[in-house]
PDB file of N, CA and C in Angstrom:
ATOM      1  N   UNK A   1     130.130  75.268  74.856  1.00  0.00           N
ATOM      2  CA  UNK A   1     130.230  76.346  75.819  1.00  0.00           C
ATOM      3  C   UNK A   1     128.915  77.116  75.864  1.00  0.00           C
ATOM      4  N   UNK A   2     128.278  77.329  77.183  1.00  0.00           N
ATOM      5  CA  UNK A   2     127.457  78.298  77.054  1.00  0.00           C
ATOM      6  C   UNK A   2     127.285  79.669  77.273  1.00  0.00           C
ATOM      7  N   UNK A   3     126.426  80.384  76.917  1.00  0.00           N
ATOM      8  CA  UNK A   3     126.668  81.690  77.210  1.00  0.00           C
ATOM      9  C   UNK A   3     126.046  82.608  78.338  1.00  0.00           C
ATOM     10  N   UNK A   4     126.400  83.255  78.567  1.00  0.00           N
ATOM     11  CA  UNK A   4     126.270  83.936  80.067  1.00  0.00           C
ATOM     12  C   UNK A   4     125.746  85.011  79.843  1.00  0.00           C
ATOM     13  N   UNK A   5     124.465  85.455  80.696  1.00  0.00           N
ATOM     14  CA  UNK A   5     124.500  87.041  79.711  1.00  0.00           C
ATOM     15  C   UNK A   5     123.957  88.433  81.127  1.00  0.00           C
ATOM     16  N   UNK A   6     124.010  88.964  81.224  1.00  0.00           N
ATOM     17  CA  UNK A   6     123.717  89.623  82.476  1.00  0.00           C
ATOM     18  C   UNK A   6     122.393  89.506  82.803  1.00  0.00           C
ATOM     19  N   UNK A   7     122.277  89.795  83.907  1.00  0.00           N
ATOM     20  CA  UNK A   7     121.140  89.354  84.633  1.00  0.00           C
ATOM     21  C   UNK A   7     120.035  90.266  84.725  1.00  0.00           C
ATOM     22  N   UNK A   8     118.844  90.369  84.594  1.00  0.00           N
ATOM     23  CA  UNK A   8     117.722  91.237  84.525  1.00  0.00           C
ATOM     24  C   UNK A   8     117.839  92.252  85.183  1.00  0.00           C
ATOM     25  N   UNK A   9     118.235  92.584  86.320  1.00  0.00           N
ATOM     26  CA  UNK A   9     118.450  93.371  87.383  1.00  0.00           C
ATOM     27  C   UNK A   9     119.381  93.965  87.453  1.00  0.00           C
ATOM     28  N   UNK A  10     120.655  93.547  86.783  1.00  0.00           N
ATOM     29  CA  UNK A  10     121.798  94.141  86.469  1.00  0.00           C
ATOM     30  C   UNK A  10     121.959  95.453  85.492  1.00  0.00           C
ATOM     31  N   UNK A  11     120.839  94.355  84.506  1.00  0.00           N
ATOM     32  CA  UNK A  11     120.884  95.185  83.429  1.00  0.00           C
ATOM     33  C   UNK A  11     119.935  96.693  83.646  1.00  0.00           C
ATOM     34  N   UNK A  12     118.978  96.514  84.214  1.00  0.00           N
ATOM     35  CA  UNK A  12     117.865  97.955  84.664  1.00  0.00           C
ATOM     36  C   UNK A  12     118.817  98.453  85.246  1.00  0.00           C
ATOM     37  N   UNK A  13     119.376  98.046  86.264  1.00  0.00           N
ATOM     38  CA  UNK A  13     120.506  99.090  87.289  1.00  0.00           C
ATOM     39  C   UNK A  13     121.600  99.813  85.877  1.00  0.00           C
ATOM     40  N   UNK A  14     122.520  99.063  85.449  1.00  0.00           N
ATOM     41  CA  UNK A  14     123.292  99.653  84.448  1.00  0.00           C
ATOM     42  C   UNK A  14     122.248 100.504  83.571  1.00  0.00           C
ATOM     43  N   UNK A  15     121.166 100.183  82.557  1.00  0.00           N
ATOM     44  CA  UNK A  15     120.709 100.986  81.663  1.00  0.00           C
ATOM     45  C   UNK A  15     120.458 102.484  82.728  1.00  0.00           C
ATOM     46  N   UNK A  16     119.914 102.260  83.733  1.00  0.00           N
ATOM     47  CA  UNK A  16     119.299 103.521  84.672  1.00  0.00           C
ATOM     48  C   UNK A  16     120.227 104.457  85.109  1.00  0.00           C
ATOM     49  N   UNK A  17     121.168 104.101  85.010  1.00  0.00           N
ATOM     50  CA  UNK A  17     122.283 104.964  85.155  1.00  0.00           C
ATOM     51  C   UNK A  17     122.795 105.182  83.908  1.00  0.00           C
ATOM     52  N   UNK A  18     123.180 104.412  82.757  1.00  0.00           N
ATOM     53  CA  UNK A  18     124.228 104.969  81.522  1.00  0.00           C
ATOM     54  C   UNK A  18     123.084 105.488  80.489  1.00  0.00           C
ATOM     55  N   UNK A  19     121.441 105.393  80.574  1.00  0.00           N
ATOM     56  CA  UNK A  19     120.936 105.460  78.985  1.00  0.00           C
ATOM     57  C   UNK A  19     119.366 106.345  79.749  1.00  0.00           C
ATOM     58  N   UNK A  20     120.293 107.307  78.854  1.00  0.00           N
ATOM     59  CA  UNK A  20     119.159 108.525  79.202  1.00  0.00           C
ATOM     60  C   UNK A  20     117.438 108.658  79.221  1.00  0.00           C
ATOM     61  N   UNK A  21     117.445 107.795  78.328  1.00  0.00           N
ATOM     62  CA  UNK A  21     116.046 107.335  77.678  1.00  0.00           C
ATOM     63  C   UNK A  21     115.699 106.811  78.842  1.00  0.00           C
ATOM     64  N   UNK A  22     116.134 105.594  78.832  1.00  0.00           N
ATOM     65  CA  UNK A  22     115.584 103.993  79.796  1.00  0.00           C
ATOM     66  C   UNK A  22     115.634 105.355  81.528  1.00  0.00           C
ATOM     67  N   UNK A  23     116.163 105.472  81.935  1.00  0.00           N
ATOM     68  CA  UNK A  23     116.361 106.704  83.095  1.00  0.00           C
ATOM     69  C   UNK A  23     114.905 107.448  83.170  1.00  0.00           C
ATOM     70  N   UNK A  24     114.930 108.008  82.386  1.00  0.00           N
ATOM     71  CA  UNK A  24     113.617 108.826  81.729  1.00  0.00           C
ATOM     72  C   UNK A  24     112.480 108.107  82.344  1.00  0.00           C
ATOM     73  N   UNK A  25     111.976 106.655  81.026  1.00  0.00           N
ATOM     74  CA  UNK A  25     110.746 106.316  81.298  1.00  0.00           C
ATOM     75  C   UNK A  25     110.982 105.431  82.721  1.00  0.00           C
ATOM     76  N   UNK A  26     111.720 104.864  83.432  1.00  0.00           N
ATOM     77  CA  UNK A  26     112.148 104.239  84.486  1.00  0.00           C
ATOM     78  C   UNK A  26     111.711 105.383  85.520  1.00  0.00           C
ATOM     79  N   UNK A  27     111.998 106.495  85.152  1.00  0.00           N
ATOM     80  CA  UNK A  27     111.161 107.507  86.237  1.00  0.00           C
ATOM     81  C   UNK A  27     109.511 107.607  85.979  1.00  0.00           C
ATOM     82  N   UNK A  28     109.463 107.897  85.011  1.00  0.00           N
ATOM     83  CA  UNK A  28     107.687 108.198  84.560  1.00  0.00           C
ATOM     84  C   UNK A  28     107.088 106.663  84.857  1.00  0.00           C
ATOM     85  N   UNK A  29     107.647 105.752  84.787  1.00  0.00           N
ATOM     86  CA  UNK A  29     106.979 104.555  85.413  1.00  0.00           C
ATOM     87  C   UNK A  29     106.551 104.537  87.221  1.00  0.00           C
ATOM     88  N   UNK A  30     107.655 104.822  87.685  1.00  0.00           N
ATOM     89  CA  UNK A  30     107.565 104.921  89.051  1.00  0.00           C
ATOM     90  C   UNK A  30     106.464 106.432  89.662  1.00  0.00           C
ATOM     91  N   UNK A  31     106.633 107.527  89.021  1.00  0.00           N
ATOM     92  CA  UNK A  31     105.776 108.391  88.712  1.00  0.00           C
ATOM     93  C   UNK A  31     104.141 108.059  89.172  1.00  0.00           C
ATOM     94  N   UNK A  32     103.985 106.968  87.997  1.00  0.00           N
ATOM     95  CA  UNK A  32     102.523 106.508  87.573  1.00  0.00           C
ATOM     96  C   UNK A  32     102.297 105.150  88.721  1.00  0.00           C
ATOM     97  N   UNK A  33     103.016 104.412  89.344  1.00  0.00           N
ATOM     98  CA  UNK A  33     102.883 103.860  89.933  1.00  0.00           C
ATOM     99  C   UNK A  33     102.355 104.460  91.530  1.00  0.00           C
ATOM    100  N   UNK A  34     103.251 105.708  91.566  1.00  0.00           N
ATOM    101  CA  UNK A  34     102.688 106.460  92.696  1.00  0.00           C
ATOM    102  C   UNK A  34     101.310 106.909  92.824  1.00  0.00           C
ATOM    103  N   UNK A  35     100.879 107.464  91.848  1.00  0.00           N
ATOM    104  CA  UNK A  35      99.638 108.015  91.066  1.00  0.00           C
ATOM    105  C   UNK A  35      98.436 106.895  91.308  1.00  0.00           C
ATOM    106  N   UNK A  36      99.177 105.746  90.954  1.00  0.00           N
ATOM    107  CA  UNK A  36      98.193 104.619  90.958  1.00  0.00           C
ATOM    108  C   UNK A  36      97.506 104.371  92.463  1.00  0.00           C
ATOM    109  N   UNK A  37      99.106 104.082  92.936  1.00  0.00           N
ATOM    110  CA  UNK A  37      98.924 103.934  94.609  1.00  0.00           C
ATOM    111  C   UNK A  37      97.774 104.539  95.204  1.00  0.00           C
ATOM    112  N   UNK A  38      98.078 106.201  95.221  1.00  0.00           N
ATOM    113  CA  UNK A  38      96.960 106.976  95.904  1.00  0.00           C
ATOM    114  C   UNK A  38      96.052 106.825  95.377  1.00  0.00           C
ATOM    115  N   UNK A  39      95.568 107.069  94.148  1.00  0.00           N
ATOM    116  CA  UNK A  39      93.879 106.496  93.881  1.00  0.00           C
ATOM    117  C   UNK A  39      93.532 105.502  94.513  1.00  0.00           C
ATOM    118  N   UNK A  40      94.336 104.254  94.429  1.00  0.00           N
ATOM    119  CA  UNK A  40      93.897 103.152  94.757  1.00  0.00           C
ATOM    120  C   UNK A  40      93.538 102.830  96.758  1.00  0.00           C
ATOM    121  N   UNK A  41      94.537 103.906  97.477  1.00  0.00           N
ATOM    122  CA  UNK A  41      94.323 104.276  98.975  1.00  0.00           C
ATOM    123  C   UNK A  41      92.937 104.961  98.785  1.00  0.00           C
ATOM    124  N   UNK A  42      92.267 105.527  97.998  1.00  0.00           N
ATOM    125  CA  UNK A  42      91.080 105.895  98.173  1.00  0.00           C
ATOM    126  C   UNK A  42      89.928 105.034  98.435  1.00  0.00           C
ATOM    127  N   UNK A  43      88.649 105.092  98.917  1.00  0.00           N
ATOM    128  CA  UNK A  43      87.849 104.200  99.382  1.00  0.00           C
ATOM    129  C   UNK A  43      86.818 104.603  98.230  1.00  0.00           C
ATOM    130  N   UNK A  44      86.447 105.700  97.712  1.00  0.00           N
ATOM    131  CA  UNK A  44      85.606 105.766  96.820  1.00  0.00           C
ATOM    132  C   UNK A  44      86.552 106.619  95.454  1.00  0.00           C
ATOM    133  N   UNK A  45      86.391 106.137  94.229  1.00  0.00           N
ATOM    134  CA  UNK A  45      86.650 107.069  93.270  1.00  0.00           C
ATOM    135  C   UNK A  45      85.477 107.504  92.627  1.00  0.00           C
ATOM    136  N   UNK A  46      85.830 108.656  92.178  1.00  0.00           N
ATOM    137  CA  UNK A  46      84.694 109.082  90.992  1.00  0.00           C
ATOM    138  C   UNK A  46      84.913 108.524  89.729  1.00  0.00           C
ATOM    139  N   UNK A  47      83.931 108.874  88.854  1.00  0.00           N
ATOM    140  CA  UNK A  47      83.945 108.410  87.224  1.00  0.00           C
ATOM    141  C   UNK A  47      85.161 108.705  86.555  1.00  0.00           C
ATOM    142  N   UNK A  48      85.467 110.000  86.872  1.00  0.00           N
ATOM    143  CA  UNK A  48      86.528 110.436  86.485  1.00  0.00           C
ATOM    144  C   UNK A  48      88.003 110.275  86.991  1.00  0.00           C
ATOM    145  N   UNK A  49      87.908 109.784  88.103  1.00  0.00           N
ATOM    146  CA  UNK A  49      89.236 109.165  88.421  1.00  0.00           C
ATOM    147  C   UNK A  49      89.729 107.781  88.143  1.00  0.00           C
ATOM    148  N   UNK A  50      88.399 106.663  87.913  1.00  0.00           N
ATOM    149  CA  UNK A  50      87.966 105.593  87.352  1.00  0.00           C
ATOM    150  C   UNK A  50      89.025 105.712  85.892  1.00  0.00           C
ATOM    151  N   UNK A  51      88.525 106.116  85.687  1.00  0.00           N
ATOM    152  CA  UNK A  51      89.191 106.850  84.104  1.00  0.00           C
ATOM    153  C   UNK A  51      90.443 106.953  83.826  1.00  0.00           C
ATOM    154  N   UNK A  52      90.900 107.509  84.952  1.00  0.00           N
ATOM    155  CA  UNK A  52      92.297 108.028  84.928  1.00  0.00           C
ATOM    156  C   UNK A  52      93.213 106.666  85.539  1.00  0.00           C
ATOM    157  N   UNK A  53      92.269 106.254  86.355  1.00  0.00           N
ATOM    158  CA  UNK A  53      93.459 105.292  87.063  1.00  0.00           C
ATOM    159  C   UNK A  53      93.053 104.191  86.012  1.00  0.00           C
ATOM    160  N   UNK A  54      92.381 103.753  85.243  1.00  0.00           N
ATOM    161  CA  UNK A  54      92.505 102.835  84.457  1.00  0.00           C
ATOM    162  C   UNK A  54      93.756 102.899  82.779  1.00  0.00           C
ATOM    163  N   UNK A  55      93.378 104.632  82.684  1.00  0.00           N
ATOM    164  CA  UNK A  55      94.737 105.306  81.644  1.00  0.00           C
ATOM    165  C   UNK A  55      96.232 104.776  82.265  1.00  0.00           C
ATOM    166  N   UNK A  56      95.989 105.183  83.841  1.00  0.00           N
ATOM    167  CA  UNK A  56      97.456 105.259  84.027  1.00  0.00           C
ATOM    168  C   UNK A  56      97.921 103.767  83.756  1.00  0.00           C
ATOM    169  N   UNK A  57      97.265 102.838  84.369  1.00  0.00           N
ATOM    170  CA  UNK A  57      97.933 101.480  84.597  1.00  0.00           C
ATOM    171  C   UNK A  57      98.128 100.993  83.254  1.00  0.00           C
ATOM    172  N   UNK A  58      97.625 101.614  82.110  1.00  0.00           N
ATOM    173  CA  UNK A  58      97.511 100.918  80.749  1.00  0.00           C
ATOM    174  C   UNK A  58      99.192 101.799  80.217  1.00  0.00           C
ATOM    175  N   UNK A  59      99.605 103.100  80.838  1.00  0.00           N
ATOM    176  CA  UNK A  59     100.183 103.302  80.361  1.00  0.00           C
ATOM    177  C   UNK A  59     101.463 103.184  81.459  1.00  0.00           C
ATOM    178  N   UNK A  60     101.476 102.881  82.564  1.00  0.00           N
ATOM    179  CA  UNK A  60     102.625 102.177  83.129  1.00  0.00           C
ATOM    180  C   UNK A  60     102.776 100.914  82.708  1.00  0.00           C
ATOM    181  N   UNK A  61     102.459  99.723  82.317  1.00  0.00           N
ATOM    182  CA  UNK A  61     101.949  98.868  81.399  1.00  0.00           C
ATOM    183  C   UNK A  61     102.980  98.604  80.041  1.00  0.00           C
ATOM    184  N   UNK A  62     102.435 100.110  79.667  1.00  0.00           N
ATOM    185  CA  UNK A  62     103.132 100.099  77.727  1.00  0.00           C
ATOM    186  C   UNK A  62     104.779 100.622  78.490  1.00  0.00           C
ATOM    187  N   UNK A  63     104.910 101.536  79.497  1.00  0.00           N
ATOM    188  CA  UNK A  63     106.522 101.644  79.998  1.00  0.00           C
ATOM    189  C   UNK A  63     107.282 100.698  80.816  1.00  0.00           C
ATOM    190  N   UNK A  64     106.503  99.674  81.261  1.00  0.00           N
ATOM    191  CA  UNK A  64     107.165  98.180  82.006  1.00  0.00           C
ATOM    192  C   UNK A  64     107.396  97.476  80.673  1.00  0.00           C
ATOM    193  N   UNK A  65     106.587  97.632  79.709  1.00  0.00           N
ATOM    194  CA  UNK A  65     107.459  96.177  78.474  1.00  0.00           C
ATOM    195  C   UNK A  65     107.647  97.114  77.649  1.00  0.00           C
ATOM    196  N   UNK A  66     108.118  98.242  77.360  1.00  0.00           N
ATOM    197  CA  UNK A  66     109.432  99.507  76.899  1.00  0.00           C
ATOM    198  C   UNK A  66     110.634  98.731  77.554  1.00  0.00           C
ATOM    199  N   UNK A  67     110.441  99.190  78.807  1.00  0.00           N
ATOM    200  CA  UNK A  67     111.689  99.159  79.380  1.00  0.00           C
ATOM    201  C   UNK A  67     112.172  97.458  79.906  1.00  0.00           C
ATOM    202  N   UNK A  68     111.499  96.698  79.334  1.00  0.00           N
ATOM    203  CA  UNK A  68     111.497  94.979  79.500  1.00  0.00           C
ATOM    204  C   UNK A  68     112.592  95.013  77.985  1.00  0.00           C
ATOM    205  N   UNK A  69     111.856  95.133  77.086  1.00  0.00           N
ATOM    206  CA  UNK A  69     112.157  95.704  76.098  1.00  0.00           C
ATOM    207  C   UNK A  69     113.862  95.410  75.626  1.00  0.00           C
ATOM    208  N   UNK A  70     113.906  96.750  76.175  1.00  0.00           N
ATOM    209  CA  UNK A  70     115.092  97.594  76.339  1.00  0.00           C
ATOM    210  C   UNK A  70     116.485  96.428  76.873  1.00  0.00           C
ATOM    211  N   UNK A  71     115.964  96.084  78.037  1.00  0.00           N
ATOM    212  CA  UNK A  71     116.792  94.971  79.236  1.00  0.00           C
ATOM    213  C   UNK A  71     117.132  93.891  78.455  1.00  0.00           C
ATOM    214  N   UNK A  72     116.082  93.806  77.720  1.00  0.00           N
ATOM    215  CA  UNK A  72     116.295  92.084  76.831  1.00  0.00           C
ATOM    216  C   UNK A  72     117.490  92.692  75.582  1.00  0.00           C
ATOM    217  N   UNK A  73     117.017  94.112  75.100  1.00  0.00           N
ATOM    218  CA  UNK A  73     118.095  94.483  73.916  1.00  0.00           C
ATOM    219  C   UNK A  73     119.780  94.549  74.724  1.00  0.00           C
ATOM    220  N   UNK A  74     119.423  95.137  75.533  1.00  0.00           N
ATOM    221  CA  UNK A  74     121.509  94.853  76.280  1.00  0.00           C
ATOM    222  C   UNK A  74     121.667  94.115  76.442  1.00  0.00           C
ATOM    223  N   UNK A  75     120.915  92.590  77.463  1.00  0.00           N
ATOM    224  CA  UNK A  75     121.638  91.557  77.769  1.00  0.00           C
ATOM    225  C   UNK A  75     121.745  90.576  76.506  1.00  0.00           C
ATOM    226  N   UNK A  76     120.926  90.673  75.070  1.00  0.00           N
ATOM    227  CA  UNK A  76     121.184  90.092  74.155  1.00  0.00           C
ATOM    228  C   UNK A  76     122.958  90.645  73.698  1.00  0.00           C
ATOM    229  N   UNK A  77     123.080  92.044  73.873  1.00  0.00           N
ATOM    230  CA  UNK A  77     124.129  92.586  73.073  1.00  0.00           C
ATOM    231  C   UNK A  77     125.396  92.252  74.039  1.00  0.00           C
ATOM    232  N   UNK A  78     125.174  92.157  75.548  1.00  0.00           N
ATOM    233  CA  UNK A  78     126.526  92.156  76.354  1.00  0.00           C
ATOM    234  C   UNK A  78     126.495  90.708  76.650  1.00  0.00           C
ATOM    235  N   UNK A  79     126.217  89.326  76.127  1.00  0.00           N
ATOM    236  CA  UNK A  79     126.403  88.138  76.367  1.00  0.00           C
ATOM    237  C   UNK A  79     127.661  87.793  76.691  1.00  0.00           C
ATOM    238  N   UNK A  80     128.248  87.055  77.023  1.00  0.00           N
ATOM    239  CA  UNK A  80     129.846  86.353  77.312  1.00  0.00           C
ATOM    240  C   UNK A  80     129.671  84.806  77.295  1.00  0.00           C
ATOM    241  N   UNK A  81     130.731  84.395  76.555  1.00  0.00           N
ATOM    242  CA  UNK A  81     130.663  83.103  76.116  1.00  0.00           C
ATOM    243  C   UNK A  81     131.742  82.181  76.874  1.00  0.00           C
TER     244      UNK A  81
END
């Protein structure tokens, strides 16, 4: 028999709603993604935004495999056989 286990997408939707945490950085990800966006609509950055938009993506980055993470820890725990 094999086992079945929820599906990647299932699981972000459920954690984003029941687990306060995953909710949390699932916002501050999207946050920084916005952040990213507009720098990146810019035609020239400065040194200092250089800077920043290279921080952000390193640290939307470390909150996409958090919250990868996370997805892999429920659908390991809610499997069905």
């Amino acid at each position: 028999m094999s086992s079945v286990s929820v599906s990647f997408e299932d699981a972000r939707e459920i954690l984003k709603n029941e687990n306060e945490e995953f909710a949390r950085i699932d916002k501050k990800h999207r946050e920084l993604d916005e952040r990213i966006a507009h720098l990146e609509e810019q035609r020239f950055l400065s040194p200092e935004e250089e800077v920043e938009e290279k921080q952000l993506k390193k640290d939307k980055l470390r909150l996409k495999d958090l919250m990868a993470e996370m997805i892999e820890q429920y659908q390991a725990s809610h499997k069905t056989t």
